[in-house]
C-alpha atoms as a PDB file:
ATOM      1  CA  UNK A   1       0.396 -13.484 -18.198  1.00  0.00           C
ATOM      2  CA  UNK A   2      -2.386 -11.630 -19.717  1.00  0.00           C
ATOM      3  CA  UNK A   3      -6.014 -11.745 -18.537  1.00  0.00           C
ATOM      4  CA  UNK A   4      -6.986 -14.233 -20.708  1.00  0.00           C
ATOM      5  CA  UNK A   5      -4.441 -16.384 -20.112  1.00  0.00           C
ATOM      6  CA  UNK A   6      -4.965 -16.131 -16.131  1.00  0.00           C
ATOM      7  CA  UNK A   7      -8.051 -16.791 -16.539  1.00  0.00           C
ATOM      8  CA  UNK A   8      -7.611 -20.331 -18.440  1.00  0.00           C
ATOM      9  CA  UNK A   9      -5.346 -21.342 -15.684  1.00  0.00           C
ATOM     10  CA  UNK A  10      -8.128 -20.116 -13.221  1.00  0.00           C
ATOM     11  CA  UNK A  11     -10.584 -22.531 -15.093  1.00  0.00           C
ATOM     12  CA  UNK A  12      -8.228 -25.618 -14.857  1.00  0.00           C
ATOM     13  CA  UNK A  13      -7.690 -25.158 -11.602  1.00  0.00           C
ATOM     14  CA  UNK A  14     -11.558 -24.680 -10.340  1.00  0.00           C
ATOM     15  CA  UNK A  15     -12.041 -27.452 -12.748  1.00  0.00           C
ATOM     16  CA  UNK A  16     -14.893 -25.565 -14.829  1.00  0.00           C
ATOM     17  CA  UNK A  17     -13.193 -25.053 -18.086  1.00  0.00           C
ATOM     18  CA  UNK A  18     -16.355 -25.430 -19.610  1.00  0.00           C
ATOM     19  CA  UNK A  19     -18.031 -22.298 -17.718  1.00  0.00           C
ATOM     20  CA  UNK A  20     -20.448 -24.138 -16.284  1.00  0.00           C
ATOM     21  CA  UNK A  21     -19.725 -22.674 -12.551  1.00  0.00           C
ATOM     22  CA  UNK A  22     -18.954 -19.575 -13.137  1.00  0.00           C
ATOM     23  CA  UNK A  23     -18.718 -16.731 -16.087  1.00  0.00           C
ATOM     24  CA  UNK A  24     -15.472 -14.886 -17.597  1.00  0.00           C
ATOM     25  CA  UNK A  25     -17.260 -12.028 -15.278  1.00  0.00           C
ATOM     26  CA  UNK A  26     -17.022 -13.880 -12.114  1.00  0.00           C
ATOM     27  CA  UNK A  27     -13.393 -15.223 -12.720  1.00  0.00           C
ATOM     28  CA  UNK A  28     -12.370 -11.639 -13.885  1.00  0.00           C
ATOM     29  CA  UNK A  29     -14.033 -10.388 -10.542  1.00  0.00           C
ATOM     30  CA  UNK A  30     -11.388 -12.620  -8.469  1.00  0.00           C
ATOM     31  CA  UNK A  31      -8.737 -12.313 -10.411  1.00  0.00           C
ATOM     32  CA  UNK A  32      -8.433  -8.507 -10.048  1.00  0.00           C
ATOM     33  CA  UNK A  33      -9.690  -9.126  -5.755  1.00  0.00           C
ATOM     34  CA  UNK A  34      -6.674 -11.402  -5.964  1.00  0.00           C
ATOM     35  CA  UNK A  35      -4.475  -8.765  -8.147  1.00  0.00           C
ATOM     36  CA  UNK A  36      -5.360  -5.873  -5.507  1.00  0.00           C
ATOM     37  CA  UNK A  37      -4.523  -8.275  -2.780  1.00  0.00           C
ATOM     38  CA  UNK A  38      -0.872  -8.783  -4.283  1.00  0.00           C
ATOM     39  CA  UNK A  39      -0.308  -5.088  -4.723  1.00  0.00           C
ATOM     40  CA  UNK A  40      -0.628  -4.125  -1.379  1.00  0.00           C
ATOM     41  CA  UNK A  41       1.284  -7.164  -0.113  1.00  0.00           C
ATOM     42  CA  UNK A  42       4.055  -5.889  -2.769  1.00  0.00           C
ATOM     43  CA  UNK A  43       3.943  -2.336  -1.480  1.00  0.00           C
ATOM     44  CA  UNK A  44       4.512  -3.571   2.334  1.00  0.00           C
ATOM     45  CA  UNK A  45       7.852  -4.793   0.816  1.00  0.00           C
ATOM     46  CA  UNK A  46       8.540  -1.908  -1.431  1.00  0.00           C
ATOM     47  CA  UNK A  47       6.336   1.167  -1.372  1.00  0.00           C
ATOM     48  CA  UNK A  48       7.696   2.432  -4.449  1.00  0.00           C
ATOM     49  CA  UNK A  49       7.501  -0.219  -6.972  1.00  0.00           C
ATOM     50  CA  UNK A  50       3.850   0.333  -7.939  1.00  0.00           C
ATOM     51  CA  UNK A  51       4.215   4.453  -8.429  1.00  0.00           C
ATOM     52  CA  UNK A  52       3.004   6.308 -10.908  1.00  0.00           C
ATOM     53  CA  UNK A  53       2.213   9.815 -11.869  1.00  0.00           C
ATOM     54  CA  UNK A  54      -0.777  11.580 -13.250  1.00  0.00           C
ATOM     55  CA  UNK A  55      -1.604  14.739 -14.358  1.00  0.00           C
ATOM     56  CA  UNK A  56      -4.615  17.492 -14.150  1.00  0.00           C
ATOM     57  CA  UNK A  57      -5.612  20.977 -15.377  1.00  0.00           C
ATOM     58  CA  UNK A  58      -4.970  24.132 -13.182  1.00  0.00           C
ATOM     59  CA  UNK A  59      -8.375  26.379 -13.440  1.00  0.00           C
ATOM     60  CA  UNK A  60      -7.925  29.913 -11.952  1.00  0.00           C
ATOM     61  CA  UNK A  61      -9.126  30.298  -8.784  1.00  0.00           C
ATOM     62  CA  UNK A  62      -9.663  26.698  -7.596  1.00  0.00           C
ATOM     63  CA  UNK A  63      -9.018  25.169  -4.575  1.00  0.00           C
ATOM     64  CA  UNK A  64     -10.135  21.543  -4.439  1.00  0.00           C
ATOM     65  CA  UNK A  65      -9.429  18.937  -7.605  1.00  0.00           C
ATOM     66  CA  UNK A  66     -10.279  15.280  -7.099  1.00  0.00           C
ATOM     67  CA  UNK A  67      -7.953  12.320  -6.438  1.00  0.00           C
ATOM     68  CA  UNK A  68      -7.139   9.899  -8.283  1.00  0.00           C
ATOM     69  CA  UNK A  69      -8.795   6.562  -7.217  1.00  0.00           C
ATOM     70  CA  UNK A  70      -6.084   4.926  -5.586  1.00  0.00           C
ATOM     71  CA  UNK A  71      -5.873   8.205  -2.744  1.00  0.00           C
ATOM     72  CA  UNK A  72      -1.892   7.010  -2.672  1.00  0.00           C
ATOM     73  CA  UNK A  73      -0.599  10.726  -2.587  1.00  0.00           C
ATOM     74  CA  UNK A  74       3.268  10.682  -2.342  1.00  0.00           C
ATOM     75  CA  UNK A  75       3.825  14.279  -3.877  1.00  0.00           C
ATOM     76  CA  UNK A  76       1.943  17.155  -5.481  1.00  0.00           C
ATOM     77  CA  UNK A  77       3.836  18.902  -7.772  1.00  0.00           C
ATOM     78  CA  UNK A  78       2.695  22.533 -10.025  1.00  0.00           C
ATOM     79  CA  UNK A  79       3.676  24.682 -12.419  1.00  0.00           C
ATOM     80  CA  UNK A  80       3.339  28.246 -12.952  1.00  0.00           C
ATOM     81  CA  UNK A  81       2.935  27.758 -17.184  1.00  0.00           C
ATOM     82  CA  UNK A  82       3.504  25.034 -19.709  1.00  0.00           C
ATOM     83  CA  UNK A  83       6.555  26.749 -19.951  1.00  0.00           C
ATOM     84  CA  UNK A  84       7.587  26.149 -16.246  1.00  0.00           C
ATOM     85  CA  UNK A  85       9.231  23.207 -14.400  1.00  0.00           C
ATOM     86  CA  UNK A  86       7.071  21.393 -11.836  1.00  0.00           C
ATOM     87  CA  UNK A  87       7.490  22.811  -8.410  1.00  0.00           C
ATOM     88  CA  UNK A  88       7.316  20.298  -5.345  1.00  0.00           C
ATOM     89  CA  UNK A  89       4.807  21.049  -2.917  1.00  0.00           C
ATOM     90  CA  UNK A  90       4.799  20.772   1.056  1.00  0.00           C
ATOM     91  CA  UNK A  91       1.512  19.520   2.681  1.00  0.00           C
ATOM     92  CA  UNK A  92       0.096  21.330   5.281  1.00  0.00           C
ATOM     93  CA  UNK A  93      -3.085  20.223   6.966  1.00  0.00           C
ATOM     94  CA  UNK A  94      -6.304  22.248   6.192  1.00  0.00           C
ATOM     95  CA  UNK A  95      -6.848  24.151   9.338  1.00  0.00           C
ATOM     96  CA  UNK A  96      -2.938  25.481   8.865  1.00  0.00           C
ATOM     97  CA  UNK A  97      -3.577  26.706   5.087  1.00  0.00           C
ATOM     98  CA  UNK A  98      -7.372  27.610   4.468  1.00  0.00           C
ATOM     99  CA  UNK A  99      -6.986  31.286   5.046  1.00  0.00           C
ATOM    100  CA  UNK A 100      -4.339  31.836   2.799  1.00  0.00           C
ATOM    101  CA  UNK A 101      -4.446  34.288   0.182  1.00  0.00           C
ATOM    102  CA  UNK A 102      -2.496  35.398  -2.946  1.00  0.00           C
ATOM    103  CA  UNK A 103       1.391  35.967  -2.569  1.00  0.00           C
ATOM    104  CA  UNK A 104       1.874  33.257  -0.276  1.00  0.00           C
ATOM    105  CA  UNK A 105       3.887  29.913  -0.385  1.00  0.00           C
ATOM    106  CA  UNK A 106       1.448  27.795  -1.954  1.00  0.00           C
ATOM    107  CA  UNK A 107       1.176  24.049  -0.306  1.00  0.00           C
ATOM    108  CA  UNK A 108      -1.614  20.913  -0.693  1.00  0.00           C
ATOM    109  CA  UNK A 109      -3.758  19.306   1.768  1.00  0.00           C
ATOM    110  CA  UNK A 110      -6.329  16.289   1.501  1.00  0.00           C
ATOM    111  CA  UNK A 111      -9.920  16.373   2.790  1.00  0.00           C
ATOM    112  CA  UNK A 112     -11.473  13.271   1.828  1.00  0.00           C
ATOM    113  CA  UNK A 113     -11.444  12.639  -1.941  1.00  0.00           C
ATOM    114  CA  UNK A 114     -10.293  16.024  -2.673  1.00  0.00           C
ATOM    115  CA  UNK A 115      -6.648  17.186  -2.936  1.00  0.00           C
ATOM    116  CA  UNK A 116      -7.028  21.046  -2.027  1.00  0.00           C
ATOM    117  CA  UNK A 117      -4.325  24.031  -3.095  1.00  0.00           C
ATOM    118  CA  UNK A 118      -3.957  27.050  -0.860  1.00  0.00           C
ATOM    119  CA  UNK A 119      -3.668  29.764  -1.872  1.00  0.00           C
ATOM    120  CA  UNK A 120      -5.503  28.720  -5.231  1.00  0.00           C
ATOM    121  CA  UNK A 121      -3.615  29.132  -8.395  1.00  0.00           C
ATOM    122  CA  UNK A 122      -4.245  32.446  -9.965  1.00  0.00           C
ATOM    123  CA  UNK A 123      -4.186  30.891 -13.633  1.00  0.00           C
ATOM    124  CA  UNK A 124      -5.316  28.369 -16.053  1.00  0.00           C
ATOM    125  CA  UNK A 125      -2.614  25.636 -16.646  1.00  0.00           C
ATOM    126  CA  UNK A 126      -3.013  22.924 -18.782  1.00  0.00           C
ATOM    127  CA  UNK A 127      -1.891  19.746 -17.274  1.00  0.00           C
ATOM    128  CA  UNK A 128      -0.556  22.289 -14.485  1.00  0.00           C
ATOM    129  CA  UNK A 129      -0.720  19.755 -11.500  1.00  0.00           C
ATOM    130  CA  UNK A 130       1.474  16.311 -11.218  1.00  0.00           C
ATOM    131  CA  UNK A 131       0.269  13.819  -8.705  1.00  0.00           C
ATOM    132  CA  UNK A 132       2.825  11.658  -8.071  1.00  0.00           C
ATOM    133  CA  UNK A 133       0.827   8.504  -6.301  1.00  0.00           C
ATOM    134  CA  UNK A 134       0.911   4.645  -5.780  1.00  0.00           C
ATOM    135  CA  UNK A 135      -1.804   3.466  -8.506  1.00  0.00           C
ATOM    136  CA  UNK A 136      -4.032   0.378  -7.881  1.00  0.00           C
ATOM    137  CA  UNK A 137      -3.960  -1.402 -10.921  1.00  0.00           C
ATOM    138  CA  UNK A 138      -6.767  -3.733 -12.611  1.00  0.00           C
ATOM    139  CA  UNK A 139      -7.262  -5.605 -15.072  1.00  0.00           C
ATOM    140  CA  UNK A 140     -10.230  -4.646 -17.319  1.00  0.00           C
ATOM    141  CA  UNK A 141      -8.895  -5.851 -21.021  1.00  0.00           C
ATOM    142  CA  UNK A 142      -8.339  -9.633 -22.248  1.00  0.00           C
ATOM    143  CA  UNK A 143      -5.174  -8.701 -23.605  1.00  0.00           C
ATOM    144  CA  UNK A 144      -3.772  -6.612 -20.610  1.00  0.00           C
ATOM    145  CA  UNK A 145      -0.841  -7.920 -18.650  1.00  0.00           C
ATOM    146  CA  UNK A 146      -0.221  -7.683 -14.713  1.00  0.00           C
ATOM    147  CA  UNK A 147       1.650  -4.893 -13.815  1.00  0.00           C
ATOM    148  CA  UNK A 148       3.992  -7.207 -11.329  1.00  0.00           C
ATOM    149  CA  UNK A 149       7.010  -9.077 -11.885  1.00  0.00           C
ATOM    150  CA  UNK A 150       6.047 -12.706 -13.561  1.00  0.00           C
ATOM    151  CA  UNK A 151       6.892 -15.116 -10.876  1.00  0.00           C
ATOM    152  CA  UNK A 152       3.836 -13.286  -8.841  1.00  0.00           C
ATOM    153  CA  UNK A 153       1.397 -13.704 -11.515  1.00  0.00           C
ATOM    154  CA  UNK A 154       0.568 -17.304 -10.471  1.00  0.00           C
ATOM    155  CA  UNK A 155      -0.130 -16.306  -7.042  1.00  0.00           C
ATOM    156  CA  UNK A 156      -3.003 -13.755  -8.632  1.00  0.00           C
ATOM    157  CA  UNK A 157      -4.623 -16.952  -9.879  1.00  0.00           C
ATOM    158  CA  UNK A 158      -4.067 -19.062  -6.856  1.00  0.00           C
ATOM    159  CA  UNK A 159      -6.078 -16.312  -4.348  1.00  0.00           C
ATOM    160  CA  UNK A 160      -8.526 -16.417  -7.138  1.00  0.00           C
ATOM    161  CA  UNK A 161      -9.432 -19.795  -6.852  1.00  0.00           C
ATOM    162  CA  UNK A 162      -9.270 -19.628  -3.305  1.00  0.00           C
ATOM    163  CA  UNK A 163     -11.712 -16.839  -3.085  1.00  0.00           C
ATOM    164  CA  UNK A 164     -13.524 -18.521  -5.908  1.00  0.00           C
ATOM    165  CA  UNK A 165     -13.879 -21.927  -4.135  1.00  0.00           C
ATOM    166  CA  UNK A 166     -14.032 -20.510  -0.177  1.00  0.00           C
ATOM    167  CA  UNK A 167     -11.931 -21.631   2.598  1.00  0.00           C
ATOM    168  CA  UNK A 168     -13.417 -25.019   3.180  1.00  0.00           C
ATOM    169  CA  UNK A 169     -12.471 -26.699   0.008  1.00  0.00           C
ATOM    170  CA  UNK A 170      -9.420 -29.315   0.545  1.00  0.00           C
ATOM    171  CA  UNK A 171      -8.265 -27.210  -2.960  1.00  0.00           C
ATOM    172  CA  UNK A 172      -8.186 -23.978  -1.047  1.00  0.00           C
ATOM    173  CA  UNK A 173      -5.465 -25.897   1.532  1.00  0.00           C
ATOM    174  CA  UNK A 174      -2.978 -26.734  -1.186  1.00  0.00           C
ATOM    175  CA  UNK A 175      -3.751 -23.193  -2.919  1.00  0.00           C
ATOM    176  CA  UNK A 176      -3.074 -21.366   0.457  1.00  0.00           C
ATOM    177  CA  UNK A 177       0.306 -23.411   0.791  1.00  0.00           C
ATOM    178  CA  UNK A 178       1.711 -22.537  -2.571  1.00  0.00           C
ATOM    179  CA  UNK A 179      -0.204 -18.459  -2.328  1.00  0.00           C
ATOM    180  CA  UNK A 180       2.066 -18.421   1.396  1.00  0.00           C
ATOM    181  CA  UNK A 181       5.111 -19.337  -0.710  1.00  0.00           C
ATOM    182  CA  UNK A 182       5.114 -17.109  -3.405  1.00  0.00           C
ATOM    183  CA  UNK A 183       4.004 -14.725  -1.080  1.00  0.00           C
ATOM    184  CA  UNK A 184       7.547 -15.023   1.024  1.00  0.00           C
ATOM    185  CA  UNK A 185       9.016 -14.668  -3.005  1.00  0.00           C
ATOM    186  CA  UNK A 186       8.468 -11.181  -2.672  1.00  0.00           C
ATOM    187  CA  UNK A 187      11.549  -9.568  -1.436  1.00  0.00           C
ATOM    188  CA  UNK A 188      13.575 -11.657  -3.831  1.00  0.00           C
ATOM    189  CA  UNK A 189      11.673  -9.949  -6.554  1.00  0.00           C
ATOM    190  CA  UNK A 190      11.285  -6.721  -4.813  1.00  0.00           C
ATOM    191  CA  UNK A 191      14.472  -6.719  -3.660  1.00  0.00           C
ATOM    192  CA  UNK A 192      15.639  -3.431  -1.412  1.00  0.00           C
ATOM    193  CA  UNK A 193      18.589  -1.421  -3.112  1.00  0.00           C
ATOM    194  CA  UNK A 194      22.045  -2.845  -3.059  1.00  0.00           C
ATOM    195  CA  UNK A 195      23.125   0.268  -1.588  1.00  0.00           C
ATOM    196  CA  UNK A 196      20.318   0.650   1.096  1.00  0.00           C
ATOM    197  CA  UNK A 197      20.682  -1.123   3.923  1.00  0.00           C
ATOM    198  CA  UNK A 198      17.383  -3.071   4.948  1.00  0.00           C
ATOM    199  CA  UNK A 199      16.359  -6.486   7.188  1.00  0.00           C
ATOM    200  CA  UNK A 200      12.829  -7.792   5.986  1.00  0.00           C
ATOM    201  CA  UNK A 201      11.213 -10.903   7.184  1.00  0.00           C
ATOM    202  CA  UNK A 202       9.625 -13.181   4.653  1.00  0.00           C
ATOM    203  CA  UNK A 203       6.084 -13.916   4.615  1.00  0.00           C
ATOM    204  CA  UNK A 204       5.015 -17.517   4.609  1.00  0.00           C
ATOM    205  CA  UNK A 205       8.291 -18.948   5.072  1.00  0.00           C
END
C-alpha cells in the first residue's frame, strides 16, 4: 500500500473519514512513528533486509564527512579514482588512528554524526566514498509505497491508530491483538537463509 491508501484505512479505522479529528498531517505523522517502529522490529529478525548504500564526494585533505541519518554504518568503502574499484575499509576507533599520516593503511572511525578517514584522502573523488548502511525509511509522498513486504503493511496502520487513539481506547485492545500477530509474521516473511542455520522465537505468538 501506498501512503494514501494507508492512510484511508487509518481513517476507517479511527472512524474520522471525514477529517474531523485529525489532518492528513497528523495521520501521516503516525503512520511513519508506526513505519519506523516496524523497521526496527524487522531488523531484530533480519539485520540485512533494510540495507542500502549511499554515496559521497572525496575532497583532498578531509577527515570527517557526515552520516547519513539513519547512523546504521555496516561498511565504508573508497576509491582511489573513478577509475578504481571500491576498497573495503577496517574501523579503528579514533584514539588508534588520529595521528596517522600519508602512506599509511587508511581505515574509518565514527565520532558522533561524523564518519572520520585517517589518514585523509590525498585527492578529490567524485562519489569516492560508499557507505554501505541500514536506511530508516519514511514516507513523505502520497504515492510512495512501504519499503516492507505487504503482509506488514497493515500492521503500519494498526500502531497508527493505536498511537493515534492512546492505550485506553477498547479499539487500541483489538488493534494491539492483531499488531502482536502480525508482529510474530515476521520471520515467515523475513525468513533466515535456507542454507543458514538459525532458531528465532516469534513475537506475539
Amino acid at each position: 500500500m501506498n501512503l494514501v491508501q494507508m492512510r484511508t484505512m487509518l481513517r476507517r479505522n479511527v472512524q474520522d473519514v471525514a477529517s474531523v479529528q485529525w489532518s492528513d498531517a497528523e495521520c501521516n505523522e503516525a503512520l511513519n512513528m508506526a513505519y519506523h517502529m516496524i523497521q526496527g522490529e524487522i531488523q531484530i529478525v533480519a539485520p540485512e533486509s533494510l540495507i542500502t548504500w549511499d554515496y559521497m564526494n572525496i575532497v583532498s585533505g578531509t577527515n570527517w564527512y557526515p552520516l547519513p541519518p539513519s547512523f546504521g554504518i555496516v561498511a565504508v568503502s573508497l576509491r582511489a579514482s573513478t577509475a578504481d574499484p571500491y576498497v573495503k575499509l577496517t574501523h579503528k576507533i579514533y584514539e588508534d588512528i588520529v595521528g596517522l599520516d600519508t602512506g599509511y593503511t587508511q581505515y574509518y572511525t565514527i565520532r558522533g554524526e561524523w564518519i572520520g578517514i585517517f589518514p585523509a584522502p590525498t585527492a578529490n573523488v567524485s562519489l569516492g566514498i560508499e557507505l554501505m548502511h541500514v536506511s530508516i525509511h519514511s514516507l513523505a509522498d502520497d504515492n510512495e509505497v512501504a519499503k516492507i513486504k505487504l503482509p506488514l503493511h497493515l500492521a503500519i496502520v494498526l500502531q497508527a491508530q493505536i498511537i493515534l487513539l492512546g492505550d485506553t481506547s477498547e479499539d487500541t485492545k483489538i488493534s494491539e491483538g492483531k499488531y502482536q500477530k502480525l508482529m510474530g509474521s515476521i520471520p515467515k516473511w523475513y525468513g533466515h537463509h535456507y542454507d543458514d542455520v538459525m532458531a528465532f522465537s516469534p513475537r506475539g505468538i
